[in-house]
PDB file of N, CA and C in Angstrom:
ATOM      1  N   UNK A   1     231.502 275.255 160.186  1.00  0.00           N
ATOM      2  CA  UNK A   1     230.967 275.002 158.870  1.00  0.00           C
ATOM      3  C   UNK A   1     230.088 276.191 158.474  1.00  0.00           C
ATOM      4  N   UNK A   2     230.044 276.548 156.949  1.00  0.00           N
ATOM      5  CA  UNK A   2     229.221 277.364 156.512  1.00  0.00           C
ATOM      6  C   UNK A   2     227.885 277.107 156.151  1.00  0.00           C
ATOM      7  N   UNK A   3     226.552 277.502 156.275  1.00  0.00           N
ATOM      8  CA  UNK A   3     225.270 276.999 155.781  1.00  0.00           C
ATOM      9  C   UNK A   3     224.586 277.760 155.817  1.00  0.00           C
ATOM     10  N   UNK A   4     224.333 277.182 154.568  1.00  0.00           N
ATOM     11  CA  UNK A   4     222.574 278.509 154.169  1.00  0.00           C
ATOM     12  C   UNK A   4     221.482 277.853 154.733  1.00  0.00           C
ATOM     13  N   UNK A   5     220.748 278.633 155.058  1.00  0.00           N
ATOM     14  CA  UNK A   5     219.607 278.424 155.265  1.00  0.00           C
ATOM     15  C   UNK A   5     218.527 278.877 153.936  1.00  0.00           C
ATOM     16  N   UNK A   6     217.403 278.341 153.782  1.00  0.00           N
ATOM     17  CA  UNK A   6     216.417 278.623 152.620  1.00  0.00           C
ATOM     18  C   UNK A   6     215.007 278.747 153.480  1.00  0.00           C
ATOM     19  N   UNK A   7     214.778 279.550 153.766  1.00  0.00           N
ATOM     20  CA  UNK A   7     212.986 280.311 153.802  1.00  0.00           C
ATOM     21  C   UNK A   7     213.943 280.041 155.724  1.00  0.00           C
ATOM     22  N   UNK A   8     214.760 280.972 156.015  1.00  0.00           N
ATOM     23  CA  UNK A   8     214.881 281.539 157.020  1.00  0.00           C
ATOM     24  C   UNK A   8     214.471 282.140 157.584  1.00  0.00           C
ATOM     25  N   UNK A   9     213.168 282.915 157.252  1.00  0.00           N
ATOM     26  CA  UNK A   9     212.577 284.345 157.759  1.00  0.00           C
ATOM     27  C   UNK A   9     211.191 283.382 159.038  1.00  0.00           C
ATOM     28  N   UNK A  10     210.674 282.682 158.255  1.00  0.00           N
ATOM     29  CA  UNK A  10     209.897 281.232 159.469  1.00  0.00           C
ATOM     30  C   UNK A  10     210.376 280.652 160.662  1.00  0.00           C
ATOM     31  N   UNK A  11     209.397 280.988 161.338  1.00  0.00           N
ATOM     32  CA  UNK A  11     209.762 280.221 162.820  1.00  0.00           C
ATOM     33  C   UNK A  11     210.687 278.833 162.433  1.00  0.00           C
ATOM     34  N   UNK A  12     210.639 277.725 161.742  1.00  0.00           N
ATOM     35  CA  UNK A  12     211.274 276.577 161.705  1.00  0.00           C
ATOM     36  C   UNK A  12     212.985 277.345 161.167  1.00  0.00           C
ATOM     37  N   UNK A  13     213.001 277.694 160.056  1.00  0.00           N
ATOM     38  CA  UNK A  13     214.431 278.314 159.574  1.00  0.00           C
ATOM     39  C   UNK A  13     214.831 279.486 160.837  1.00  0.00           C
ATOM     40  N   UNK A  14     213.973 280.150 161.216  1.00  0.00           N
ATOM     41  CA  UNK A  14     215.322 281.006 162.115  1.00  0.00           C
ATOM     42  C   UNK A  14     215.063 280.267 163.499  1.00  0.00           C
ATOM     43  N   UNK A  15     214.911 278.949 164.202  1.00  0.00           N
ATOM     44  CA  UNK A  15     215.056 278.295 164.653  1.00  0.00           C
ATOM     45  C   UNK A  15     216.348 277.558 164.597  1.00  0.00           C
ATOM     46  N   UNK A  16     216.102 277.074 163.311  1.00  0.00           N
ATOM     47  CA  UNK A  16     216.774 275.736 162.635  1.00  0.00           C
ATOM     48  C   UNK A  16     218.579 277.292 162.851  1.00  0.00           C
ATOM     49  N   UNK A  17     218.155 278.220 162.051  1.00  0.00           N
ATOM     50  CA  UNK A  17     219.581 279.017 162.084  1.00  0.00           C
ATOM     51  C   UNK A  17     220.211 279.282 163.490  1.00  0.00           C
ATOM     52  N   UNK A  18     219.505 279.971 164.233  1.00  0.00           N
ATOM     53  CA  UNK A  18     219.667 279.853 165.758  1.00  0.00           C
ATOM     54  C   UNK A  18     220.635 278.109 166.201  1.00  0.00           C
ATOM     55  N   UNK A  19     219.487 277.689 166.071  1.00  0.00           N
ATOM     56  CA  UNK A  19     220.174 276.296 166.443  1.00  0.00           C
ATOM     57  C   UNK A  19     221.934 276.141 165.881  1.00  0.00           C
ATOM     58  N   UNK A  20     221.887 276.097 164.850  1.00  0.00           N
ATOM     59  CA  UNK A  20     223.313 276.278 164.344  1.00  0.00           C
ATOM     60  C   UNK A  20     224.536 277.209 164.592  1.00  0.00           C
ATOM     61  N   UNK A  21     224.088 278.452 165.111  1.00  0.00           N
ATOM     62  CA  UNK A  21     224.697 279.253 165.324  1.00  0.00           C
ATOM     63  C   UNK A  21     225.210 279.196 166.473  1.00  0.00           C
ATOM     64  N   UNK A  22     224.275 277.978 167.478  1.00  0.00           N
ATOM     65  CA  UNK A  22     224.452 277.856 168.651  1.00  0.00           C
ATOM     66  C   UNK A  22     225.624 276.915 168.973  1.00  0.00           C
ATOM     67  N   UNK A  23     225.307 276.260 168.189  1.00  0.00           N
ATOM     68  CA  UNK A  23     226.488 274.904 167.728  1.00  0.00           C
ATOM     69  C   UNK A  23     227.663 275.711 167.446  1.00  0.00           C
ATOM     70  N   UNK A  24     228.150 276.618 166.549  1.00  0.00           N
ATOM     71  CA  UNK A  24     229.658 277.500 166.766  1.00  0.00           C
ATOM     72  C   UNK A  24     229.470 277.112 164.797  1.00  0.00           C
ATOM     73  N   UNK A  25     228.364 277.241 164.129  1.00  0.00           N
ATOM     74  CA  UNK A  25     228.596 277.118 162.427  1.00  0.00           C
ATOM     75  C   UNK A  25     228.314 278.661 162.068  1.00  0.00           C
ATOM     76  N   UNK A  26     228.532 278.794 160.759  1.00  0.00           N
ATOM     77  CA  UNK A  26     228.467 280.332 160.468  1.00  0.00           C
ATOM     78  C   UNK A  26     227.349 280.254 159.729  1.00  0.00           C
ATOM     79  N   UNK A  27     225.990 281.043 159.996  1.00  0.00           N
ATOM     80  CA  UNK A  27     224.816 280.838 159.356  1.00  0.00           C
ATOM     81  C   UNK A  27     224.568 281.903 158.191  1.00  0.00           C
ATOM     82  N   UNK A  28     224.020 282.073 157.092  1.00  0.00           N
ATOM     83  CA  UNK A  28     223.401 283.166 156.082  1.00  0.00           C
ATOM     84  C   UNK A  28     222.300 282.313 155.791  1.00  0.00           C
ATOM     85  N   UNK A  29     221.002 283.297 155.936  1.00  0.00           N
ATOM     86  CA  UNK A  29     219.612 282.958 155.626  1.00  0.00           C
ATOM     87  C   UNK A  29     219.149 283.468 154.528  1.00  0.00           C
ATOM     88  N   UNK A  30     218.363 283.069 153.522  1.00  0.00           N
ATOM     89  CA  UNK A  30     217.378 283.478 152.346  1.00  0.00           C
ATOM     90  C   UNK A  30     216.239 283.012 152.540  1.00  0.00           C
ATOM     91  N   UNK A  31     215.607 284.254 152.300  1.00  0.00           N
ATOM     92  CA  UNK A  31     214.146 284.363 152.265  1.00  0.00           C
ATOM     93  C   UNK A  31     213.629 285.213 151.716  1.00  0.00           C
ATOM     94  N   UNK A  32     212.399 285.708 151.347  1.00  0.00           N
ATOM     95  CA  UNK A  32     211.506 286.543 150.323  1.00  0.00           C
ATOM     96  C   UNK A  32     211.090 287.619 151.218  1.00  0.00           C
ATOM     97  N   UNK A  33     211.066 287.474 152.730  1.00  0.00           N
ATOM     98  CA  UNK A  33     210.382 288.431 153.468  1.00  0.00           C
ATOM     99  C   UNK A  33     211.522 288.554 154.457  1.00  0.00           C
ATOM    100  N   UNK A  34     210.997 289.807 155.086  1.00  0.00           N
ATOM    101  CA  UNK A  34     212.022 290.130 156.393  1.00  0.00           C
ATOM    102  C   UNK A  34     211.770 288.758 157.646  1.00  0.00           C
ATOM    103  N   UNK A  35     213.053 288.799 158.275  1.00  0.00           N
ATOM    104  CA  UNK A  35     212.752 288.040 159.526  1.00  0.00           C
ATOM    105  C   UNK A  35     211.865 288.548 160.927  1.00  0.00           C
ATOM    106  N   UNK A  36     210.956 288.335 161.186  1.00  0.00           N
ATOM    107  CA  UNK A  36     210.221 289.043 162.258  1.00  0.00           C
ATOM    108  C   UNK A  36     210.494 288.017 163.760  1.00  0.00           C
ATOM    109  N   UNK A  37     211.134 287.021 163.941  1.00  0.00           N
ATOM    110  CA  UNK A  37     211.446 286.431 164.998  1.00  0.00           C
ATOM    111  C   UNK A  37     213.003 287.144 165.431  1.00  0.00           C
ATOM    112  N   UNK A  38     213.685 286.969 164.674  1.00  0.00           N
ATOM    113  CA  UNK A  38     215.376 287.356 165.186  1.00  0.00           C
ATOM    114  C   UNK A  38     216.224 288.109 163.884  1.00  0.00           C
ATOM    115  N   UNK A  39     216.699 288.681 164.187  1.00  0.00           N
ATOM    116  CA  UNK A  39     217.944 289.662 163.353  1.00  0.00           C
ATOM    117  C   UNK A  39     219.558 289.193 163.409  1.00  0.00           C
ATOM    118  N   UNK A  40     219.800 287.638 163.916  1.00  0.00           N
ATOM    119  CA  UNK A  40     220.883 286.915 165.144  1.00  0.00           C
ATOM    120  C   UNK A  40     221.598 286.834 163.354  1.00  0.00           C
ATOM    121  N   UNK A  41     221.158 286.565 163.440  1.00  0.00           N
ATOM    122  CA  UNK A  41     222.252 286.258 161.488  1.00  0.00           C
ATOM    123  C   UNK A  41     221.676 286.955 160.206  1.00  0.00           C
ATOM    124  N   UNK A  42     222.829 287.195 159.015  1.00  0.00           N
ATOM    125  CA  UNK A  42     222.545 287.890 158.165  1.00  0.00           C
ATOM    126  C   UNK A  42     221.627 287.095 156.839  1.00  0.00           C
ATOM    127  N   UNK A  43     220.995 287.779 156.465  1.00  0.00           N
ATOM    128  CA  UNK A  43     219.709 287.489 155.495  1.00  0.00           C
ATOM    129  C   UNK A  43     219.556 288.172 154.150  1.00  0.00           C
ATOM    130  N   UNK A  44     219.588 287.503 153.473  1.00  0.00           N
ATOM    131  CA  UNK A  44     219.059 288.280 152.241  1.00  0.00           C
ATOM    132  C   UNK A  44     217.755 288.190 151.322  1.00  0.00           C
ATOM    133  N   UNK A  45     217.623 289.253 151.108  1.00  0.00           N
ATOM    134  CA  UNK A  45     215.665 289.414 150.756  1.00  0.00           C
ATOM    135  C   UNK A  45     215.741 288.749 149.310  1.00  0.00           C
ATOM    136  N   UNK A  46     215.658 287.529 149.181  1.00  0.00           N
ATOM    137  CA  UNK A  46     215.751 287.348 147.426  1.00  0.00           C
ATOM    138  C   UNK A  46     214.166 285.844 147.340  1.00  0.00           C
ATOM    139  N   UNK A  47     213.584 285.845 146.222  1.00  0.00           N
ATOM    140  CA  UNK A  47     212.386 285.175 145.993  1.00  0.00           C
ATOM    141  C   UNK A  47     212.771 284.075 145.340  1.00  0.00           C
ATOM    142  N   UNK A  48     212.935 282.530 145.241  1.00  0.00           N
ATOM    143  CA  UNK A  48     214.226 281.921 144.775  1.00  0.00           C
ATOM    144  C   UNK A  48     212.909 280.778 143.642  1.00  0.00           C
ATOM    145  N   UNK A  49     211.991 281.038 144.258  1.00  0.00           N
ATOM    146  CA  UNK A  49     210.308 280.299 143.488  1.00  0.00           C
ATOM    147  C   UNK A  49     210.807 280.569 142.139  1.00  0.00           C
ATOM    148  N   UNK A  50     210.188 279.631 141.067  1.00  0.00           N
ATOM    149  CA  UNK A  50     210.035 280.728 139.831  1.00  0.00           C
ATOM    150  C   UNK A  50     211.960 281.155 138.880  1.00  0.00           C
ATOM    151  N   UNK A  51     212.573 280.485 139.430  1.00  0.00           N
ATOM    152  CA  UNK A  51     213.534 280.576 138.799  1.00  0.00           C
ATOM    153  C   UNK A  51     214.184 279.587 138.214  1.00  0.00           C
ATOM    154  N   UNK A  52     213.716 278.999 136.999  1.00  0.00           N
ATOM    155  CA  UNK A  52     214.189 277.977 135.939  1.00  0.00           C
ATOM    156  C   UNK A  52     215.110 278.050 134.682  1.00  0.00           C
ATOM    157  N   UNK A  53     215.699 277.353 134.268  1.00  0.00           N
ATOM    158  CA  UNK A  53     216.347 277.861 133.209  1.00  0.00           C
ATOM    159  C   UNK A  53     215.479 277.941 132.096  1.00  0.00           C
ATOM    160  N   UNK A  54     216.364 278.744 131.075  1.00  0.00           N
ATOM    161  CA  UNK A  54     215.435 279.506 129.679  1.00  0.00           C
ATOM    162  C   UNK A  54     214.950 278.143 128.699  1.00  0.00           C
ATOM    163  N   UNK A  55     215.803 277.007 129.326  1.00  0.00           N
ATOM    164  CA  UNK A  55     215.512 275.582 128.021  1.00  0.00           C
ATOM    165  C   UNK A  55     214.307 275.218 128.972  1.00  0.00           C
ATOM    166  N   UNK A  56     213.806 274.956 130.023  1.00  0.00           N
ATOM    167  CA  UNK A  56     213.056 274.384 130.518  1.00  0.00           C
ATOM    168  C   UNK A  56     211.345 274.326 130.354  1.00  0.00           C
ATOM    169  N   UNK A  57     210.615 273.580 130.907  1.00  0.00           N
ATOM    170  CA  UNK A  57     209.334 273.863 130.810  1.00  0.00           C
ATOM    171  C   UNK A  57     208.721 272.773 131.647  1.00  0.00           C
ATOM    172  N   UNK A  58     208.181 273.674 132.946  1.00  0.00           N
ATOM    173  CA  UNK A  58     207.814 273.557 133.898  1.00  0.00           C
ATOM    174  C   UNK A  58     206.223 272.869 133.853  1.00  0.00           C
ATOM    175  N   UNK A  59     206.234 271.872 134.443  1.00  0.00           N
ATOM    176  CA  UNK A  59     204.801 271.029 134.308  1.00  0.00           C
ATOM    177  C   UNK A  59     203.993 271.230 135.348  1.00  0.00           C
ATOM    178  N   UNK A  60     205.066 271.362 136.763  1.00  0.00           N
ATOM    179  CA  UNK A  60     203.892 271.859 137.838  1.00  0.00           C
ATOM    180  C   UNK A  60     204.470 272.537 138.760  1.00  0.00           C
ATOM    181  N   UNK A  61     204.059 273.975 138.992  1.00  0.00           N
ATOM    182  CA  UNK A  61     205.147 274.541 140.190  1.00  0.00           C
ATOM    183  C   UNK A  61     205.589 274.240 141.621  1.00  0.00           C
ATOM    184  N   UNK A  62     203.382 273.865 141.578  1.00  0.00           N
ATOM    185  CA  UNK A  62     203.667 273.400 143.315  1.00  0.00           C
ATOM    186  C   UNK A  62     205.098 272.149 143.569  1.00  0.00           C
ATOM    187  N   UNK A  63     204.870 271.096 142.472  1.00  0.00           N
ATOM    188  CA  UNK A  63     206.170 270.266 142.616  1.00  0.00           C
ATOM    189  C   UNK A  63     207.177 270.459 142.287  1.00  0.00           C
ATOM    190  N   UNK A  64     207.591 271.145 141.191  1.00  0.00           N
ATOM    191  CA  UNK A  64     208.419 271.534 140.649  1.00  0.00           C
ATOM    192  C   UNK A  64     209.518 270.986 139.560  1.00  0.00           C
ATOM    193  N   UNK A  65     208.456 270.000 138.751  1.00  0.00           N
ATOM    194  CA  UNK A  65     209.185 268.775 137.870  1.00  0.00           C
ATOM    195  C   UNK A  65     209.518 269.560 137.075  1.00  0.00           C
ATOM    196  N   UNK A  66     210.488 269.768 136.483  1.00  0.00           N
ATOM    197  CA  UNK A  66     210.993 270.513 135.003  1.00  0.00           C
ATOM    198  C   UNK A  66     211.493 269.818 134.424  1.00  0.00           C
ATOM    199  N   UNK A  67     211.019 269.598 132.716  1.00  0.00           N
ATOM    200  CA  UNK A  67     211.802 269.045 131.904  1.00  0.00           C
ATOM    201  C   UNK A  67     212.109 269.769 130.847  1.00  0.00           C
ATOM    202  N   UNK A  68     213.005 269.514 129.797  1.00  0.00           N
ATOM    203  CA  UNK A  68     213.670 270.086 128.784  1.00  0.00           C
ATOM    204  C   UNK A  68     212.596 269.679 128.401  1.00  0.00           C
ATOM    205  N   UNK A  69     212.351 270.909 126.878  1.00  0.00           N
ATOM    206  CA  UNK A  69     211.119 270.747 125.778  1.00  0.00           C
ATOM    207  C   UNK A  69     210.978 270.194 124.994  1.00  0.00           C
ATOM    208  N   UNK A  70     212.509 269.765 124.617  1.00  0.00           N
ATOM    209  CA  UNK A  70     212.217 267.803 123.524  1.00  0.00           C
ATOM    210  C   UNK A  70     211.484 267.335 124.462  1.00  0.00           C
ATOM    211  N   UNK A  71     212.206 266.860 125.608  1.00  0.00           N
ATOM    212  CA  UNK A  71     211.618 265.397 126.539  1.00  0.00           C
ATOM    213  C   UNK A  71     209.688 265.888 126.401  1.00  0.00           C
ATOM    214  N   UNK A  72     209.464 267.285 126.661  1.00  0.00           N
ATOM    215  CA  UNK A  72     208.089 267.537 127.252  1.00  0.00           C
ATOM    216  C   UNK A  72     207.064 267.142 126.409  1.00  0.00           C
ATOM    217  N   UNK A  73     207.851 267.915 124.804  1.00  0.00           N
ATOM    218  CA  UNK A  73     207.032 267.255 123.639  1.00  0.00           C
ATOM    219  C   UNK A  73     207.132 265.581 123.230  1.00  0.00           C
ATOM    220  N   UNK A  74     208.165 264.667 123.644  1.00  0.00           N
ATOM    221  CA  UNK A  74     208.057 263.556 123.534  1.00  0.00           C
ATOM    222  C   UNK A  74     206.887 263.198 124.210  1.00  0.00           C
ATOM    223  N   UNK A  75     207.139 263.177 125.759  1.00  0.00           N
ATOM    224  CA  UNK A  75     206.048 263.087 126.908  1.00  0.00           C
ATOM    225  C   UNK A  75     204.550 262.952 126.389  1.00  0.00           C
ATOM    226  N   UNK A  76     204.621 263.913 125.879  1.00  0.00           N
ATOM    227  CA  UNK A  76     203.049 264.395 125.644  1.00  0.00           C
ATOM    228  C   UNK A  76     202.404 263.807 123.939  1.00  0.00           C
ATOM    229  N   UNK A  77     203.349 263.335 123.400  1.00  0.00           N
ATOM    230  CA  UNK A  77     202.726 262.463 122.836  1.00  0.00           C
ATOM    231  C   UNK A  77     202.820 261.123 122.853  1.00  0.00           C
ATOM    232  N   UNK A  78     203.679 260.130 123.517  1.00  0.00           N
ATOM    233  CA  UNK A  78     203.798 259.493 124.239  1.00  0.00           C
ATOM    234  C   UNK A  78     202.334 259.301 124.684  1.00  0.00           C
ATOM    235  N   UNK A  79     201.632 260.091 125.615  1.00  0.00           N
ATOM    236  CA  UNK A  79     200.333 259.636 126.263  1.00  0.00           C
ATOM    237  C   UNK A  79     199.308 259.822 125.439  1.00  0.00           C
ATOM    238  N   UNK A  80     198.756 260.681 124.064  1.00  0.00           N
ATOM    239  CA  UNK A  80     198.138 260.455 123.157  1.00  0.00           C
ATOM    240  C   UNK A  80     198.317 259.319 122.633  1.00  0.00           C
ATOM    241  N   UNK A  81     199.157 258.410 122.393  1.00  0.00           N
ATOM    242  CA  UNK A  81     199.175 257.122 121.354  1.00  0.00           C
ATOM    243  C   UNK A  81     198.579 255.996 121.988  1.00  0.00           C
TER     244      UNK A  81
END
């Protein structure tokens, strides 16, 4: 089986990739930083945070609720009334 991994460059993801690789699956990791535990599978340096579509509007990053900007402006007056 094929699987990505997401924030691979961390002890848990190039663990978690290791682990898989060990199993006989074909691993590719993404992450924002280089891997400093293992080089065992291929990685690509990309920052994946922060990437929403152009209709959206983001209420909180740490969680990451996004709603379309009708719904947001409904929302928000909705709790004024």
């Amino acid at each position: 089986m094929r699987v990505l991994v997401t924030g691979s460059s961390g002890q848990i993801g190039t663990n978690l990739a290791l682990r898989l690789q060990a199993d006989g699956h074909d691993v590719f990791g993404v992450d924002k930083r280089q891997n400093a535990w293992s080089d065992a599978f291929p990685t690509l340096l990309q920052d994946l945070a922060g990437h929403y579509p152009a209709t959206s509007s983001c209420t909180s990053l740490r969680t990451q609720r996004c709603t379309s900007s009708s719904a947001s402006r409904t929302a928000r007056s909705r709790t004024r009334s």
